[in-house]
N, C-alpha and C. Protein backbone atom coordinates (compact mmCIF):
# COMPACT_ATOMS: atom_id res chain seq x y z
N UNK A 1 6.70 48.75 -56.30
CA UNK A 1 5.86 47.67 -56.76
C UNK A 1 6.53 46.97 -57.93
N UNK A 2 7.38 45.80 -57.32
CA UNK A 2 8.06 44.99 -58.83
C UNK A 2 7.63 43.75 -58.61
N UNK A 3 7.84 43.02 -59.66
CA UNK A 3 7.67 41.87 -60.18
C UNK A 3 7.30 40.89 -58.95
N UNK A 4 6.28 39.87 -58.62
CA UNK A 4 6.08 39.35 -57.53
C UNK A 4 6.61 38.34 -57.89
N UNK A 5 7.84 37.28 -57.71
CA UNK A 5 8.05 35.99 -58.07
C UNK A 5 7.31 35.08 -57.26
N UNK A 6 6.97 35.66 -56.25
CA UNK A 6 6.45 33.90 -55.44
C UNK A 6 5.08 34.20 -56.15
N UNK A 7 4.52 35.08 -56.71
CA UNK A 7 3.24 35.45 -57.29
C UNK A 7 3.17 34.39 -58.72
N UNK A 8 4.61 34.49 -58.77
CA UNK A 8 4.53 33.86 -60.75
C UNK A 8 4.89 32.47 -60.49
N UNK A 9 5.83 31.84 -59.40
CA UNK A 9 6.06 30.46 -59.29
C UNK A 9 5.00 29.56 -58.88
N UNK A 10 4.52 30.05 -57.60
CA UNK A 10 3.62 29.73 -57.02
C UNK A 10 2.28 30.63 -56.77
N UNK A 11 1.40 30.52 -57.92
CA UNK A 11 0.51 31.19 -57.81
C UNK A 11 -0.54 30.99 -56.66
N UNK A 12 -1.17 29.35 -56.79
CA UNK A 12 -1.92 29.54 -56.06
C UNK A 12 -1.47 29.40 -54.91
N UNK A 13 -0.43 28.98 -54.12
CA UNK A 13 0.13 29.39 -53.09
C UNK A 13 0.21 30.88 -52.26
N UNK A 14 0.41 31.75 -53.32
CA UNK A 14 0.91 33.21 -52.88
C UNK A 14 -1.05 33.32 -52.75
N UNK A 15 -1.89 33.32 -53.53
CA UNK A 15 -3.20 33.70 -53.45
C UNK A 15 -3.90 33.14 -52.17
N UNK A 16 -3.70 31.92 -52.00
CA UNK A 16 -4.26 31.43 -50.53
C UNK A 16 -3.68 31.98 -49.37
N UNK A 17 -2.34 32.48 -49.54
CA UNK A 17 -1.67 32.88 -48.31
C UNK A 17 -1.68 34.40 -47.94
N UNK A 18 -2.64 35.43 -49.14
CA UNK A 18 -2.98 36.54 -49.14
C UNK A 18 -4.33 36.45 -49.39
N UNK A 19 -5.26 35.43 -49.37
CA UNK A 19 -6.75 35.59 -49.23
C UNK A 19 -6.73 35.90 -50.71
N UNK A 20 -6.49 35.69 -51.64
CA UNK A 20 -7.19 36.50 -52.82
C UNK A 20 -7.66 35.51 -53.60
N UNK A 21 -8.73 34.85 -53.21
CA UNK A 21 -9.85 33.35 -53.62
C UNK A 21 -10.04 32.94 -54.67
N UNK A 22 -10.45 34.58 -55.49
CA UNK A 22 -10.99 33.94 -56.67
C UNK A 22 -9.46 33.47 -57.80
N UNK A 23 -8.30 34.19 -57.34
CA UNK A 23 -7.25 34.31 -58.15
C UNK A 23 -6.99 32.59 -57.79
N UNK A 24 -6.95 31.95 -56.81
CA UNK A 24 -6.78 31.07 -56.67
C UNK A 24 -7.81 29.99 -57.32
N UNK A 25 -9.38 30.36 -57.01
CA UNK A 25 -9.61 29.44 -57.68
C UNK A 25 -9.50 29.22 -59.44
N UNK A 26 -9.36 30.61 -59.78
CA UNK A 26 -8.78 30.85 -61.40
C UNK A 26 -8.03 29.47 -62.05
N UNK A 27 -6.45 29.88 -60.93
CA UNK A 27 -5.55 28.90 -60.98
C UNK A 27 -5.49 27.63 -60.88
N UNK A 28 -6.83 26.94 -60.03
CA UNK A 28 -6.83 25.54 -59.87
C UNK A 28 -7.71 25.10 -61.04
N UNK A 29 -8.34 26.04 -61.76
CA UNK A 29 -9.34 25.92 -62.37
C UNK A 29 -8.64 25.26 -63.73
N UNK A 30 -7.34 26.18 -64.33
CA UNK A 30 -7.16 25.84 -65.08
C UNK A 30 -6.23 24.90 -65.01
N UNK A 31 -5.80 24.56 -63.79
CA UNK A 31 -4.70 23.49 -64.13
C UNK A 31 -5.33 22.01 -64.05
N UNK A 32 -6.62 22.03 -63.36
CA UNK A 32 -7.56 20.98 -63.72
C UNK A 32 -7.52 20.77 -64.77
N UNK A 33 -7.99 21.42 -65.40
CA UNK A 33 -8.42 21.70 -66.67
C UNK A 33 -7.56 21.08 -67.88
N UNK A 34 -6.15 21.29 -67.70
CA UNK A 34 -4.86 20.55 -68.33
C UNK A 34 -4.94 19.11 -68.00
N UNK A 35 -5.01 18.86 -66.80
CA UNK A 35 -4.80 17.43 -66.53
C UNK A 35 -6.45 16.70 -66.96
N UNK A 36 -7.54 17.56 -67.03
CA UNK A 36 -8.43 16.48 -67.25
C UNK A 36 -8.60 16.46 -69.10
N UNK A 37 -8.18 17.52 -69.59
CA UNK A 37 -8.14 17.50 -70.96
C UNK A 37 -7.05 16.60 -71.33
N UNK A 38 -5.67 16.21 -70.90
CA UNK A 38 -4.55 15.76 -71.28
C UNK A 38 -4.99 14.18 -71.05
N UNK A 39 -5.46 13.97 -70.04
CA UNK A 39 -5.79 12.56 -69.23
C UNK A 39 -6.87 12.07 -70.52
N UNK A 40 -7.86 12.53 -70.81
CA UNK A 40 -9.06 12.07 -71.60
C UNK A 40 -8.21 12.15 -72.81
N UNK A 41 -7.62 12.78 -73.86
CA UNK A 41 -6.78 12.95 -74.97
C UNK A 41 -6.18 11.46 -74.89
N UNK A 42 -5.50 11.39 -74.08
CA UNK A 42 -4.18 10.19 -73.93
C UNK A 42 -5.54 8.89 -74.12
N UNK A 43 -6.50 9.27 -73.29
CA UNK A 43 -8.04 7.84 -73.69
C UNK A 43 -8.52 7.49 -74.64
N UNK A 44 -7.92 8.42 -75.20
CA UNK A 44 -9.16 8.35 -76.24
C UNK A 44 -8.29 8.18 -77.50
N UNK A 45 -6.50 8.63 -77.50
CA UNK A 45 -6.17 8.18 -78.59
C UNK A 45 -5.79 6.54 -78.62
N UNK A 46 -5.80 6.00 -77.11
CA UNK A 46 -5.62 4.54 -76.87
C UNK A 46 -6.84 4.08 -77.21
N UNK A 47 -8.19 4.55 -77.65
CA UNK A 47 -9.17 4.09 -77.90
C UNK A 47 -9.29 4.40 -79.93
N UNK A 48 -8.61 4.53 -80.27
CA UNK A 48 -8.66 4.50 -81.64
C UNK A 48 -9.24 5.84 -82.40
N UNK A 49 -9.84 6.81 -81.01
CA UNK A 49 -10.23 8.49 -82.17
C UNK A 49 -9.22 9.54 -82.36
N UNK A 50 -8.42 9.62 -83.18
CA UNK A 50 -7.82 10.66 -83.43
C UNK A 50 -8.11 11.79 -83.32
N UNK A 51 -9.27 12.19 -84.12
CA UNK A 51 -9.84 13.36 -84.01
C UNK A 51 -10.35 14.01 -83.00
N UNK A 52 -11.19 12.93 -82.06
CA UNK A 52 -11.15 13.61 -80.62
C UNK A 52 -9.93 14.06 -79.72
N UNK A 53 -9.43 12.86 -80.06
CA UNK A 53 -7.81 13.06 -79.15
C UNK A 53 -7.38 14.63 -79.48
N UNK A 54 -7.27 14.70 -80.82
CA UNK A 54 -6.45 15.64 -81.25
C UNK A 54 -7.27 17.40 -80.37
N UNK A 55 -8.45 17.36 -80.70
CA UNK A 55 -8.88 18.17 -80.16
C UNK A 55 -8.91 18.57 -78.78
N UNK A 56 -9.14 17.20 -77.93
CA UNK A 56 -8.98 17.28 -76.81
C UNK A 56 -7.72 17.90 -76.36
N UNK A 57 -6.56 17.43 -77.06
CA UNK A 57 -4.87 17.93 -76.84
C UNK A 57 -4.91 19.02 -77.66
N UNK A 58 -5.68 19.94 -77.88
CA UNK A 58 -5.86 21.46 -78.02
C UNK A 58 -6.58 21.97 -77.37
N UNK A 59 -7.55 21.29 -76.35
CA UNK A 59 -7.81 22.20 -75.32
C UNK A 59 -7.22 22.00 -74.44
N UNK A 60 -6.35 21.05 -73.94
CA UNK A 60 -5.28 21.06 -72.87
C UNK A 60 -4.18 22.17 -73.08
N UNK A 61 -3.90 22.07 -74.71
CA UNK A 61 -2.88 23.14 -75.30
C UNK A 61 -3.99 24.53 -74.39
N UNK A 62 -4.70 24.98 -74.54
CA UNK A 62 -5.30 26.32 -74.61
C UNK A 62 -5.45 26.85 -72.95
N UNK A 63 -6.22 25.19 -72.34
CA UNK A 63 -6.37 25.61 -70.67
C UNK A 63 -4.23 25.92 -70.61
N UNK A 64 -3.22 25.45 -70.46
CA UNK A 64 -2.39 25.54 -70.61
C UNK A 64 -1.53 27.17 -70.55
N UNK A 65 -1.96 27.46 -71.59
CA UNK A 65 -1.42 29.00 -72.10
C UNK A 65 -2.47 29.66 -70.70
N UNK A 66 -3.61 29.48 -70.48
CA UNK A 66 -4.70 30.66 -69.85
C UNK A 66 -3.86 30.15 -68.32
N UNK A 67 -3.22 29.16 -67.97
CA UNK A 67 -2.52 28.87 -66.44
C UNK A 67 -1.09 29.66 -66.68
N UNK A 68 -0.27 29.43 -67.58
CA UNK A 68 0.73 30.81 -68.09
C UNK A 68 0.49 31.82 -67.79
N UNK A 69 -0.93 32.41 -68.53
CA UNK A 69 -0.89 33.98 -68.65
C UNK A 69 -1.42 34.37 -67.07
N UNK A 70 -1.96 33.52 -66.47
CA UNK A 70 -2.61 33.57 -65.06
C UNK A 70 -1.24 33.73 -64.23
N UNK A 71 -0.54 32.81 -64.21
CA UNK A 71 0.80 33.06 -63.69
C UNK A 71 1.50 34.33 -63.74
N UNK A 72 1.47 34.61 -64.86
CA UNK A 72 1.97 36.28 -65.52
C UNK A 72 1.40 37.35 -64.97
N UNK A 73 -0.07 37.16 -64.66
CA UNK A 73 -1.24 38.17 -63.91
C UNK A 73 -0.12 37.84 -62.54
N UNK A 74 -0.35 36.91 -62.55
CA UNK A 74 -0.49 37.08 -60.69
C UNK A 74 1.34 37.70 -60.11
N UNK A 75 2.21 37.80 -61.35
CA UNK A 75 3.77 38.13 -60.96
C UNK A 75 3.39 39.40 -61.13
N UNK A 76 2.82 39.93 -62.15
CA UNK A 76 2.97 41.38 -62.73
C UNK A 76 1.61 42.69 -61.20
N UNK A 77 0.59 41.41 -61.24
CA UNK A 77 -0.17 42.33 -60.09
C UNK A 77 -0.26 42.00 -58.74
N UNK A 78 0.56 40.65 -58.52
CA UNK A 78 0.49 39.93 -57.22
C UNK A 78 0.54 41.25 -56.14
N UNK A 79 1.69 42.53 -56.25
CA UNK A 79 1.82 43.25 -55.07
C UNK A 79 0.65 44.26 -54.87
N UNK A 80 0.21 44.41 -56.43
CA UNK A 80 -0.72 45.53 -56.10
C UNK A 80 -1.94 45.04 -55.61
N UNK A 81 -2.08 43.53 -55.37
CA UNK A 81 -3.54 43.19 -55.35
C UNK A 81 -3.18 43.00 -53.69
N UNK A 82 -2.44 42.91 -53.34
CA UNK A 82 -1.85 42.59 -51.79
C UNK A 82 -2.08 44.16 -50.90
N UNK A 83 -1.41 45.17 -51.76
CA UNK A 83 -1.62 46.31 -51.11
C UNK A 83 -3.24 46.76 -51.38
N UNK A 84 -3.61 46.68 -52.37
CA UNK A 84 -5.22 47.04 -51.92
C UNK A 84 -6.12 46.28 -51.19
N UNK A 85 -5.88 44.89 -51.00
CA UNK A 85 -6.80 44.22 -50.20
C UNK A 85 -6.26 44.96 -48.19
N UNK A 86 -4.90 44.59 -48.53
CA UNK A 86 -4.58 45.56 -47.23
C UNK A 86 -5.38 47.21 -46.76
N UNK A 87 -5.15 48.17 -47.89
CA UNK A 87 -5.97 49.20 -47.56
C UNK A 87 -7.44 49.05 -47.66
N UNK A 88 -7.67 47.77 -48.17
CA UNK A 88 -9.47 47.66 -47.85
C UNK A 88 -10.04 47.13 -46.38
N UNK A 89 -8.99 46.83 -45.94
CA UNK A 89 -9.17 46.55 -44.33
C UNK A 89 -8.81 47.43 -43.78
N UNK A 90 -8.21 48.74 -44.02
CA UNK A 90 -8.27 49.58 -43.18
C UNK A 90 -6.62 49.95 -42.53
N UNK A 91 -6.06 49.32 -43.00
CA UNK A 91 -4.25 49.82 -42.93
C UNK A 91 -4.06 51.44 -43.07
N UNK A 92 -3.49 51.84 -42.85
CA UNK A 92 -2.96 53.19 -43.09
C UNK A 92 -1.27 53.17 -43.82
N UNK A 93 -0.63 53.62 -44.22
CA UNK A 93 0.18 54.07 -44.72
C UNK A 93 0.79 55.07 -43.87
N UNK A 94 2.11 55.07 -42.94
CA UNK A 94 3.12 55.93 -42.69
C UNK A 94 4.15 56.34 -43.31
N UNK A 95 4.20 57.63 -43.10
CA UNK A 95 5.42 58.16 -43.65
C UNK A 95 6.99 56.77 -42.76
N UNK A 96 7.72 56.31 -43.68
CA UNK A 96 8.69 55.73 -42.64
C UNK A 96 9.73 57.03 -42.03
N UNK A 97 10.39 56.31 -41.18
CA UNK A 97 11.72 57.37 -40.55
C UNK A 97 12.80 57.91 -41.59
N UNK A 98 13.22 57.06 -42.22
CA UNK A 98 14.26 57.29 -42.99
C UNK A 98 13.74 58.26 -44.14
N UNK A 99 12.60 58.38 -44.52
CA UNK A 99 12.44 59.29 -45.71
C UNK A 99 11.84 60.61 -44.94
N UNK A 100 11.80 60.73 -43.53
CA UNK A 100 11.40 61.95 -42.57
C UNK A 100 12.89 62.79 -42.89
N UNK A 101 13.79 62.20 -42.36
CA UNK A 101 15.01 62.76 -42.51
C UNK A 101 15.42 62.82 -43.39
């Protein structure tokens, strides 16, 4: 069980293509979240409030880091969440050939 890269590049990719929903909607959640905080920031400092702006471009900063660390979840547990949804359907586990001999 190492590092999942298609888990950390493409998160919500790897999550839709292993069923794991909520991880996905996590991921869309927050990257919304960047673009609608970044989009309103950029409005609002063309509209003369700094102070909103500024805030607003700290919660884009924050959704931001939580799509990072989500990324990080999904490299560091992408395999293990793959193998338990597998044994929750009922997979079994064989011994392979090569470790018989």
């Amino acid at each position: 069980m190492g590092f999942c890269w298609t888990g950390f590049f493409l998160p919500g990719l790897r999550a839709i293509s292993e069923g794991l929903w909520r991880v996905w909607a996590l991921q869309a959640l927050w990257a919304s979240l960047v673009t609608f905080f970044h989009d309103a920031a950029e409005d609002f400092q063309r509209h003369s409030h700094p102070g909103v702006s500024s805030f607003l471009s700290l919660c884009a900063d924050l959704s931001a880091m939580a799509l990072v660390l989500t990324m990080l979840c999904c490299g560091m547990f992408g395999k293990r969440w793959l193998v338990a949804s597998l044994f929750k359907r009922g997979y079994v586990e064989h011994p392979s050939s090569a470790s018989a001999a």
